[in-house]
Protein backbone atom coordinates (compact mmCIF):
# COMPACT_ATOMS: atom_id res chain seq x y z
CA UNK A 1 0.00 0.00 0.00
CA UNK A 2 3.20 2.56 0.87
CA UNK A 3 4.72 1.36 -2.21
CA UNK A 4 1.47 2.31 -4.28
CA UNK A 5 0.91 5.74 -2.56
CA UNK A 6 4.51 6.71 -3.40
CA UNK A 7 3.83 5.90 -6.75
CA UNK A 8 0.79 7.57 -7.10
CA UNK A 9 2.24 10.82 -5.06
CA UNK A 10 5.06 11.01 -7.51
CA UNK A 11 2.62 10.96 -10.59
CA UNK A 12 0.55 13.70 -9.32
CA UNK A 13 3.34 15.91 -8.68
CA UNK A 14 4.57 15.17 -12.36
CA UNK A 15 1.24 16.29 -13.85
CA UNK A 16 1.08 19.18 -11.64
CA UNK A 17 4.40 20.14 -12.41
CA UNK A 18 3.44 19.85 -15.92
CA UNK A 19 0.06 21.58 -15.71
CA UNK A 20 2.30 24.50 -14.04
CA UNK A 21 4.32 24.71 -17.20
CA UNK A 22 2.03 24.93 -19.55
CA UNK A 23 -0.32 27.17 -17.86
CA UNK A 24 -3.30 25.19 -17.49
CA UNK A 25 -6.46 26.87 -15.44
CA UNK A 26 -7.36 25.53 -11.84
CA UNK A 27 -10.15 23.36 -13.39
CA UNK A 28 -7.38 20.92 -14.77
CA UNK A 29 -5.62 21.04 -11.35
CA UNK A 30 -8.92 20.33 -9.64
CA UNK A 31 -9.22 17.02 -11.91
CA UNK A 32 -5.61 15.68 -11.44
CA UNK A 33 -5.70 16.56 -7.78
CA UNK A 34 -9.23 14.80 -7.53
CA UNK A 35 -7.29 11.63 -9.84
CA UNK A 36 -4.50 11.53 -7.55
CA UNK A 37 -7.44 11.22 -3.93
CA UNK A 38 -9.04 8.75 -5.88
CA UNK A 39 -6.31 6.46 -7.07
CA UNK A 40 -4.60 6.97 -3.06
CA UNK A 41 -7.37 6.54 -0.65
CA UNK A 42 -7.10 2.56 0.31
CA UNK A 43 -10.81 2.10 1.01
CA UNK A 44 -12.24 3.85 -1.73
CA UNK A 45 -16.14 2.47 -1.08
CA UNK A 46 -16.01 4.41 1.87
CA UNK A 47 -15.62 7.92 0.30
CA UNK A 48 -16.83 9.67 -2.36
CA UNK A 49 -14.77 12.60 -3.70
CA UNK A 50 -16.18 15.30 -6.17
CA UNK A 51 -17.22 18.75 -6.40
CA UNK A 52 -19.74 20.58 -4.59
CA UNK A 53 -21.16 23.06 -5.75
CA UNK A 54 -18.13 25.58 -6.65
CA UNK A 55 -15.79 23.80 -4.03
CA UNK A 56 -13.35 22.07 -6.07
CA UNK A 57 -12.76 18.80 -4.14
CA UNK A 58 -15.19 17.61 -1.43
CA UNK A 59 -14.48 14.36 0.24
CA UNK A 60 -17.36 12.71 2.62
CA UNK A 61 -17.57 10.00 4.58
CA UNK A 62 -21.23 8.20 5.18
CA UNK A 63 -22.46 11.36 3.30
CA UNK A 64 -21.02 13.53 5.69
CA UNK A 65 -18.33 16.56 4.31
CA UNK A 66 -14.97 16.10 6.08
CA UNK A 67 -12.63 17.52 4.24
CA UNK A 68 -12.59 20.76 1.68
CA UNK A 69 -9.96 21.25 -1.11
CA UNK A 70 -9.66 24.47 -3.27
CA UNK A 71 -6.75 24.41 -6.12
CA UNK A 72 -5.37 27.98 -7.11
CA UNK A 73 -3.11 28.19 -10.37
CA UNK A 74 0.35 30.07 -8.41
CA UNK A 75 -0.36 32.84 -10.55
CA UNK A 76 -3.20 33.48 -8.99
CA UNK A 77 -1.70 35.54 -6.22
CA UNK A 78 -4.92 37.39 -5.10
CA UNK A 79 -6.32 34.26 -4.19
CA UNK A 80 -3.53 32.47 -2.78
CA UNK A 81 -2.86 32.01 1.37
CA UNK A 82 0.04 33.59 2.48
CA UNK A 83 1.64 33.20 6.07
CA UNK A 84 1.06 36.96 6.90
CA UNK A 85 -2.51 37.44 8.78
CA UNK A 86 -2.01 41.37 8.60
CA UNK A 87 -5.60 42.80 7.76
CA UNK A 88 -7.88 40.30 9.14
């Protein structure tokens, strides 16, 4: 199962890395990043990954939302977090 993560974690940084280079929109992130949860999660009948509504990766468990993933292209700086908290 390691051995097959690893794998898998190394692929999606590959087409990431590519999508990065040739300037692909957050939409094509979204599906690679969605690719790469579905190919790593070991007990895949037990979540269901997708979009919700204009949240780009939703994973729930019995139905239930536990985790929330938004993918930003790095140009994107407006939108991206940043470790200063100045203005909140």
């Amino acid at each position: 199962m390691v051995e097959s993560f690893l794998v898998n974690t190394r692929r999606y940084v590959e087409k990431v890395n590519n999508a990065i280079k040739q300037n692909e929109f957050e939409e094509h992130l979204k599906n690679i990043t969605n690719q790469f949860l579905k190919s790593s999660l070991y007990y895949k009948d037990d979540y269901e990954i997708n979009t919700e509504g204009r949240i780009d990766s939703v994973i729930k468990v019995n139905g239930i939302t536990q985790i929330l993933i938004e993918n930003k292209k790095l140009s994107n700086k407006n939108e991206m977090a940043t470790d200063s908290f100045s203005g909140i």
